[in-house]
Each structure stands twice: as structure tokens, then as C-alpha cells.
C-alpha atoms as a PDB file:
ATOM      1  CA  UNK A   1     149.578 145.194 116.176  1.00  0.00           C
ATOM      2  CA  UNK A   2     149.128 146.671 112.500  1.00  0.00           C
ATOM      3  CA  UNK A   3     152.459 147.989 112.793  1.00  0.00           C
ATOM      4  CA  UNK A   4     153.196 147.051 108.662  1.00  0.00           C
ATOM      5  CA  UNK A   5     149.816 147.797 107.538  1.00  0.00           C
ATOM      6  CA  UNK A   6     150.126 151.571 109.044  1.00  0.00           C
ATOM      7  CA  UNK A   7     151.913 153.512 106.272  1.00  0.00           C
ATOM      8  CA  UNK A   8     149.220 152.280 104.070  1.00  0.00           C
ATOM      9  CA  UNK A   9     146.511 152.590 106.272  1.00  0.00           C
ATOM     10  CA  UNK A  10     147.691 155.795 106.746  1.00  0.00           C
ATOM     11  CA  UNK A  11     147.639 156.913 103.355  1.00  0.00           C
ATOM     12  CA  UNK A  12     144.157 155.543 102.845  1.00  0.00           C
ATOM     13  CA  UNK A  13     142.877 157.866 105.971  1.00  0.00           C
ATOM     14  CA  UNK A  14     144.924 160.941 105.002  1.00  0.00           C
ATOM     15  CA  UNK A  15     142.892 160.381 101.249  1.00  0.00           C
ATOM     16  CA  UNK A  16     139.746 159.855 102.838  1.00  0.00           C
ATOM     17  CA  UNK A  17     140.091 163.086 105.321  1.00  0.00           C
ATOM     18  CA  UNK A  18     140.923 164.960 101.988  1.00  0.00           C
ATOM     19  CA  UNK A  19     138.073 163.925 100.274  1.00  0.00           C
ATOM     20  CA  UNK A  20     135.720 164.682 103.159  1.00  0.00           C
ATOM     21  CA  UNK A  21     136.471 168.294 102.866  1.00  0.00           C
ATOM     22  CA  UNK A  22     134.349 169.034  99.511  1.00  0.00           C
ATOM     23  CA  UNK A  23     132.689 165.682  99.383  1.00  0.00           C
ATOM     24  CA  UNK A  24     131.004 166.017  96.247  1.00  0.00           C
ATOM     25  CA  UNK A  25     133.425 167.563  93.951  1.00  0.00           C
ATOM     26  CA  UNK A  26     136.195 164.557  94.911  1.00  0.00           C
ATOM     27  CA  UNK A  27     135.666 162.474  92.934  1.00  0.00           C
ATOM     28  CA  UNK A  28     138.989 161.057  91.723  1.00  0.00           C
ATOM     29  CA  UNK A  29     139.515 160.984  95.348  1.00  0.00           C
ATOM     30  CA  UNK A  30     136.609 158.565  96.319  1.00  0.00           C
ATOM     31  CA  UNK A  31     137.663 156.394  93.529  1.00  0.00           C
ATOM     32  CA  UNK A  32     141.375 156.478  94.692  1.00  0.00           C
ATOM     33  CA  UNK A  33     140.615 155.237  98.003  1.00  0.00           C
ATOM     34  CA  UNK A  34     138.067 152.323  97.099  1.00  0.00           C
ATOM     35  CA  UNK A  35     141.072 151.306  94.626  1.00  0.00           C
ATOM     36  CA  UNK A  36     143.423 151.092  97.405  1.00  0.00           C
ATOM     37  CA  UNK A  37     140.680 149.239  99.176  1.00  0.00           C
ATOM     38  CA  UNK A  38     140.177 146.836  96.696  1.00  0.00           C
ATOM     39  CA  UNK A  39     143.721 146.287  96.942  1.00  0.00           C
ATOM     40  CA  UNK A  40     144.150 146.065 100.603  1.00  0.00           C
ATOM     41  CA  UNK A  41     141.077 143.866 101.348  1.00  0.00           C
ATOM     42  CA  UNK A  42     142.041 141.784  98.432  1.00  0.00           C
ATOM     43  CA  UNK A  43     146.035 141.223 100.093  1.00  0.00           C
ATOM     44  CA  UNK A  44     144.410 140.550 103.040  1.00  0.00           C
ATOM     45  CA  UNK A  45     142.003 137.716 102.249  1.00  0.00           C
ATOM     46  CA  UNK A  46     144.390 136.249 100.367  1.00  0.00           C
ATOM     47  CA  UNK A  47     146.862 135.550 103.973  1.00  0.00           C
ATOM     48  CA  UNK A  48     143.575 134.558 105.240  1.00  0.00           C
ATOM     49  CA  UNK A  49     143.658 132.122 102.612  1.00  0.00           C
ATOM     50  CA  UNK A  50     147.320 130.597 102.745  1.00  0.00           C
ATOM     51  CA  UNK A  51     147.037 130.637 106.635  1.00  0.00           C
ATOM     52  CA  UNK A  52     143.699 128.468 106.152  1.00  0.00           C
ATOM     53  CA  UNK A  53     145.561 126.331 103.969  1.00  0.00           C
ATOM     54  CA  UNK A  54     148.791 126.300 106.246  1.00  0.00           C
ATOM     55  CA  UNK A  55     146.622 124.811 109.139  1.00  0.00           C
ATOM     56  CA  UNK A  56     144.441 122.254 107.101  1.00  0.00           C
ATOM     57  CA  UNK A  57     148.262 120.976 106.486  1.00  0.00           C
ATOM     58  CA  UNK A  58     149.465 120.963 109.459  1.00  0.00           C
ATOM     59  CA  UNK A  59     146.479 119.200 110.540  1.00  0.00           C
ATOM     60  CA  UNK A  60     147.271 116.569 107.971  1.00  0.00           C
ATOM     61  CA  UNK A  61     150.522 116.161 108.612  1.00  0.00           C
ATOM     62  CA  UNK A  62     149.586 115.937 112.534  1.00  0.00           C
ATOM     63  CA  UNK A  63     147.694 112.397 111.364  1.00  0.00           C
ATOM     64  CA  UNK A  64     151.144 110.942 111.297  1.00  0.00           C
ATOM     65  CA  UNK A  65     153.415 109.949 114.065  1.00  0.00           C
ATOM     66  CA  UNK A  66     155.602 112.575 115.224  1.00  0.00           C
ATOM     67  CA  UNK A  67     158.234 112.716 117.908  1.00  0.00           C
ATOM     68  CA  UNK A  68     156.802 114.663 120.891  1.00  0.00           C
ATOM     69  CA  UNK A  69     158.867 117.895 120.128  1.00  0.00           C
ATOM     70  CA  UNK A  70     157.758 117.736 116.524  1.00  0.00           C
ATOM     71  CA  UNK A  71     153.964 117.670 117.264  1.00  0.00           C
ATOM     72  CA  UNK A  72     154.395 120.050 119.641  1.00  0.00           C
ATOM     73  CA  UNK A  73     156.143 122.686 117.038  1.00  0.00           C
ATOM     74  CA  UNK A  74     153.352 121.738 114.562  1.00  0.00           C
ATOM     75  CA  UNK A  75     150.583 122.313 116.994  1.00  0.00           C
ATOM     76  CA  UNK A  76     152.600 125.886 117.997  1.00  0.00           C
ATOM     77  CA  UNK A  77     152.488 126.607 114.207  1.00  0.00           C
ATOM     78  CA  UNK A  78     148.620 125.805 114.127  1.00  0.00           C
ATOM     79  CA  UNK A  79     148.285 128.606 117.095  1.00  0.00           C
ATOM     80  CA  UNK A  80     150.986 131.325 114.931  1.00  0.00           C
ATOM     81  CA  UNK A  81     148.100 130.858 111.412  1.00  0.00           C
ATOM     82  CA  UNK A  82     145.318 131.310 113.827  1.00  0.00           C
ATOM     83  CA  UNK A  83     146.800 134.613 115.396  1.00  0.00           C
ATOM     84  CA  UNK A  84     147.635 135.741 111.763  1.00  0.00           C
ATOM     85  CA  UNK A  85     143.989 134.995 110.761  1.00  0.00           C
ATOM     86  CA  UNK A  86     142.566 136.671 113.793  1.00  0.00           C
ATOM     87  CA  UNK A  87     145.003 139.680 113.148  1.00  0.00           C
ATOM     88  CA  UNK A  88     144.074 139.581 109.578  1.00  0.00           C
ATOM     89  CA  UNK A  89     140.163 139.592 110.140  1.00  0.00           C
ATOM     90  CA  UNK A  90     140.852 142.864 112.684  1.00  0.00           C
ATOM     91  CA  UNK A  91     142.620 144.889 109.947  1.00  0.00           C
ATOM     92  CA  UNK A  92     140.052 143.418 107.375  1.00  0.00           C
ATOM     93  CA  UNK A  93     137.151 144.998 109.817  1.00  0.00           C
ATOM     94  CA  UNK A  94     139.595 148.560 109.725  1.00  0.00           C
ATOM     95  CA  UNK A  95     139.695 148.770 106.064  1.00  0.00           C
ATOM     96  CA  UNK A  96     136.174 147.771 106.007  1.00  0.00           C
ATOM     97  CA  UNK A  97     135.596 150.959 108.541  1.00  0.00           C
ATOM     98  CA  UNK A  98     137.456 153.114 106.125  1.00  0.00           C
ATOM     99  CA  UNK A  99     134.707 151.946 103.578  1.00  0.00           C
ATOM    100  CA  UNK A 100     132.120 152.756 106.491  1.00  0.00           C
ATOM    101  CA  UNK A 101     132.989 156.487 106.531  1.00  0.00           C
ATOM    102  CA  UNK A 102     132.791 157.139 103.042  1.00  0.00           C
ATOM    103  CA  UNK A 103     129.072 155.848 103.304  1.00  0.00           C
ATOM    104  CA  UNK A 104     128.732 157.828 106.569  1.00  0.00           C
ATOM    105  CA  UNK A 105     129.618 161.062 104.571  1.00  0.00           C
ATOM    106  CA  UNK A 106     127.205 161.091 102.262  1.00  0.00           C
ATOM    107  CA  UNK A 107     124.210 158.903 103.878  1.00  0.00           C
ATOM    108  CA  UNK A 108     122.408 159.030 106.953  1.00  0.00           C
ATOM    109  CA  UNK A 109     123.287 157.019 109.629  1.00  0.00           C
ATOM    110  CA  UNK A 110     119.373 156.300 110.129  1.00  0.00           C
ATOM    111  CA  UNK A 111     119.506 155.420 106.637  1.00  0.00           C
ATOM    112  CA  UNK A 112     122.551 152.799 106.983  1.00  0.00           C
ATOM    113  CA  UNK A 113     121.700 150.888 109.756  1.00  0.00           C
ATOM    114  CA  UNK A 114     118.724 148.779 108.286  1.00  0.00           C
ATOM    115  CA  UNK A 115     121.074 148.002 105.329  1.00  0.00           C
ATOM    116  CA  UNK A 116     123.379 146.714 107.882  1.00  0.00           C
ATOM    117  CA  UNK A 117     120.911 143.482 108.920  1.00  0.00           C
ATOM    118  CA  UNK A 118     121.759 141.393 106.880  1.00  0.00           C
ATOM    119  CA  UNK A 119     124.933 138.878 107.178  1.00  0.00           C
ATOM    120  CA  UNK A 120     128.512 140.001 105.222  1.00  0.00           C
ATOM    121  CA  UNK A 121     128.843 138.809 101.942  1.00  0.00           C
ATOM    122  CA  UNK A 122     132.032 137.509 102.626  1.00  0.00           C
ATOM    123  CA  UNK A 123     135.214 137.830 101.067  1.00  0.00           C
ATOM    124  CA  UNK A 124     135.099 139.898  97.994  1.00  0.00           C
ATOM    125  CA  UNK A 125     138.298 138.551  96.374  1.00  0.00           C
ATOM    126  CA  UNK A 126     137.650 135.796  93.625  1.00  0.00           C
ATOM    127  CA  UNK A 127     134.131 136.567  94.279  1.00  0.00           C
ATOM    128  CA  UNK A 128     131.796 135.837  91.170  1.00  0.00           C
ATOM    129  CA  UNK A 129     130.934 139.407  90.076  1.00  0.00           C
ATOM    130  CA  UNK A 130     133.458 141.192  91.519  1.00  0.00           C
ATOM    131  CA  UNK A 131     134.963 142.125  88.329  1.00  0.00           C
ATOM    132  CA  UNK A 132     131.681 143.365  86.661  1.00  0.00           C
ATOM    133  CA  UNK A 133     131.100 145.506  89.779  1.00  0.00           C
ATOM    134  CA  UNK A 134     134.166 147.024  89.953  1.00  0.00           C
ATOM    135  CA  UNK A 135     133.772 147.814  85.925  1.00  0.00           C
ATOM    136  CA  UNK A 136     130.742 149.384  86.725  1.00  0.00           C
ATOM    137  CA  UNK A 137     132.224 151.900  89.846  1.00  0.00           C
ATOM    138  CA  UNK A 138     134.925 152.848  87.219  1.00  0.00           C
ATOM    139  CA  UNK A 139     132.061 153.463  84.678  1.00  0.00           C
ATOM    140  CA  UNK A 140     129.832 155.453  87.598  1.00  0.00           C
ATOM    141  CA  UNK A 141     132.625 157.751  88.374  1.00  0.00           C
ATOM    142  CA  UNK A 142     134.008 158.344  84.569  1.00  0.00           C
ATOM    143  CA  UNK A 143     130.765 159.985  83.854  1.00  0.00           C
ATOM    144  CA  UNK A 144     130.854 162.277  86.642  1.00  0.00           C
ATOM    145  CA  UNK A 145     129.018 160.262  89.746  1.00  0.00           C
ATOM    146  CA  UNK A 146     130.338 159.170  93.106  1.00  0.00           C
ATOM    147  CA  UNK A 147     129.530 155.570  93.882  1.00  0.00           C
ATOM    148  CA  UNK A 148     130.368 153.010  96.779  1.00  0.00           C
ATOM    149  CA  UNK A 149     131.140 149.393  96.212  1.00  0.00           C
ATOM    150  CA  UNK A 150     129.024 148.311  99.306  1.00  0.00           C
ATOM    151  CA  UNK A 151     131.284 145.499  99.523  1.00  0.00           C
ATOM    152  CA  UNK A 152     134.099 147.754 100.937  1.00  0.00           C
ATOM    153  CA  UNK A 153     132.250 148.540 104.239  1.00  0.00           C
ATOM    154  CA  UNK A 154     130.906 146.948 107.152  1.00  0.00           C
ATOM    155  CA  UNK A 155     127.449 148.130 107.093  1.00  0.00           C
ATOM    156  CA  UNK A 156     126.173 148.662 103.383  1.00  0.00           C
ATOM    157  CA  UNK A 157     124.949 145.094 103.070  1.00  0.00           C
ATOM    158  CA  UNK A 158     122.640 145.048 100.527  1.00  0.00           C
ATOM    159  CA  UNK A 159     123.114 145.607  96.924  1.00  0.00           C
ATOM    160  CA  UNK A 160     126.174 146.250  95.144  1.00  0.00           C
ATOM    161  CA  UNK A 161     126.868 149.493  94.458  1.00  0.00           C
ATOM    162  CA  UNK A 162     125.191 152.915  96.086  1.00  0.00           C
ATOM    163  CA  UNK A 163     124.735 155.903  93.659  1.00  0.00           C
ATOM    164  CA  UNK A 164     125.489 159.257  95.393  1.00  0.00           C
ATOM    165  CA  UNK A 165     123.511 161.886  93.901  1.00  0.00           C
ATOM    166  CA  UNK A 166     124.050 164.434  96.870  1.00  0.00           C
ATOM    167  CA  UNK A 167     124.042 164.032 100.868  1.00  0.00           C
ATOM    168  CA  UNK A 168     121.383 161.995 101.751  1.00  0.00           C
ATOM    169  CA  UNK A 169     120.088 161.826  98.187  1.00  0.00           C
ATOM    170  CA  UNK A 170     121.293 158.087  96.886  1.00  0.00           C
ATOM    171  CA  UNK A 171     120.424 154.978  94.487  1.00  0.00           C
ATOM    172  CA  UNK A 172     121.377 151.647  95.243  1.00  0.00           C
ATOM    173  CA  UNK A 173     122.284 148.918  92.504  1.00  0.00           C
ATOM    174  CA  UNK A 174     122.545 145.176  92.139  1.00  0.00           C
ATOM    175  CA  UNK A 175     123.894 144.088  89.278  1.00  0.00           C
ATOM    176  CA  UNK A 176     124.289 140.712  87.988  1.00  0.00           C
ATOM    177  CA  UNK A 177     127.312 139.275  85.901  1.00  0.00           C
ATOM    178  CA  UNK A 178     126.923 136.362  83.484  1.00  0.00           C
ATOM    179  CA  UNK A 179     126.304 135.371  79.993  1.00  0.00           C
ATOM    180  CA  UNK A 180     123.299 136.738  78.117  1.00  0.00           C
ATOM    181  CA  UNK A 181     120.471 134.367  77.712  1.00  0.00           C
ATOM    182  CA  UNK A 182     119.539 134.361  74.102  1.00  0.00           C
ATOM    183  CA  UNK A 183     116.114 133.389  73.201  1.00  0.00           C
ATOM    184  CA  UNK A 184     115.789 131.143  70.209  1.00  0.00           C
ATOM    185  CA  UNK A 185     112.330 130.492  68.369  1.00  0.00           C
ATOM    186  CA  UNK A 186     111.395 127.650  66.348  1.00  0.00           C
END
């Protein structure tokens, strides 16, 4: 089913079981893998995208009179994007998992699961913020922490970015992107 997605899936796993040996002196490891995340999730929302798009056509073009053989290709197509969405949102859930584990590793899973409530964010490609948040896990692990981007997991929900400081021991941040408000007096 993943069969293209495995040698980089794989890769991603074989990272994340290296890191999990001395958890918090990898570092550069955590880092690597929420990179290739980043990457992954990003790739993948954006065929989530073009198949959306694909089908909203098709459904346009449907509108006009087709031969019977015609409509019935189109209407095959429209069943092909909604297999590649629903494959799509499967491996987005796996990579997502991946993202899971490195919370499990350092947080408890009591801890976890009433941060998993609320609904997902969504896609986190194109996503206002996204840049400033990803700035900021650079910035975390430059000066010598391990962070999560919570939006690279399935259960970490709220907030933006978790702070480890050791196993069980961690901060959560929201940060907010945007132009400073300047105050101007009369």
C-alpha cells in the first residue's frame, strides 16, 4: 500500500530507533527526523491538495454533456483521487505516529492523552505560523534543548511546540507570528 513511501519511511524509523537509545543527548537526531517530517507531511498534503483540485474538475467538467463512456471514465477518475486521498490521509496518520513516539519517549502517556482532546489543527503546510514555529524548533535545539513541533503528531494538540527538559519534565509553547503592534501617543 505505501510501497514508495517505505524507503523513506524507513529511514525516518531507523533515525527515530537511533535516537531512542540515549534520548537526551540526540539531539541532532530529534531535529533530523522532525525535518524529514516536515518534509514528508508537507509532500503529502500537497497530493491531497492536487487530488482535491483534480476532482472539483472533474466535477466541473461532468456539468457538460459527455458520451456515456466519457462520463463513465471521468466518474472512474473521481474514484482513482479519492483512493489517492484516502491513501494519502493513512500515510499522513503514519508519519504523524512517527511524531507520536518521539512525544511518547520523553512524556507520559498519562500526560499526553488530555492534550489529545482537542480536534487536529489540520494541515500544517501553508499554515499561517508555520514558518515562525519551525524558526523557533531550530532556535530550541541550537542552544542545546530538545523540542517537538506538536504539529508533527497525532496526539500533542495543544500548543505549538513542547520543551523537553528531561523525561517527564516538559514546557509547552504557543507562539504567535505577525507584525508587531506599535503603540503611538499623541
Amino acid at each position: 500500500m505505501f510501497g514508495r513511501y517505505l524507503p523513506g519511511l524507513r529511514k525516518t524509523i531507523d533515525l527515530l530507533h537511533e535516537a531512542e537509545k540515549k534520548p537526551l543527548k540526540s539531539g541532532a537526531l530529534w531535529l533530523s527526523i522532525q525535518e524529514r517530517l516536515i518534509v514528508q507531511i508537507t509532500d503529502t498534503e500537497n497530493r491531497i491538495r492536487k487530488a482535491r483540485a483534480g476532482i472539483k474538475r472533474i466535477k466541473h467538467e461532468l456539468t457538460n454533456k459527455h458520451s456515456k463512456e466519457i462520463a463513465t471514465a471521468l466518474k472512474k477518475e473521481i474514484e482513482y483521487q479519492n483512493d489517492q486521498i484516502d491513501l494519502s490521509e493513512r500515510l499522513l496518520f503514519v508519519y504523524r505516529s512517527i511524531g507520536d513516539a518521539m512525544a511518547y519517549t520523553f512524556i507520559s502517556r498519562h500526560d499526553i492523552k488530555p492534550l489529545s482532546e482537542k480536534q487536529h489543527a489540520g494541515f500544517i503546510s501553508n499554515k499561517k505560523g508555520n514558518r515562525f514555529e519551525r524558526q523557533v524548533l531550530r532556535l530550541a535545539f541550537n542552544r542545546g534543548a530538545i523540542a517537538i513541533l506538536n504539529d508533527l503528531t497525532n496526539y500533542l494538540r495543544y500548543f505549538d511546540i513542547t520543551i523537553i527538559k528531561d523525561h517527564n519534565v516538559w514546557l509547552p509553547l504557543e507562539l504567535k507570528s505577525g507584525k508587531k503592534k506599535t503603540e503611538t501617543r499623541a
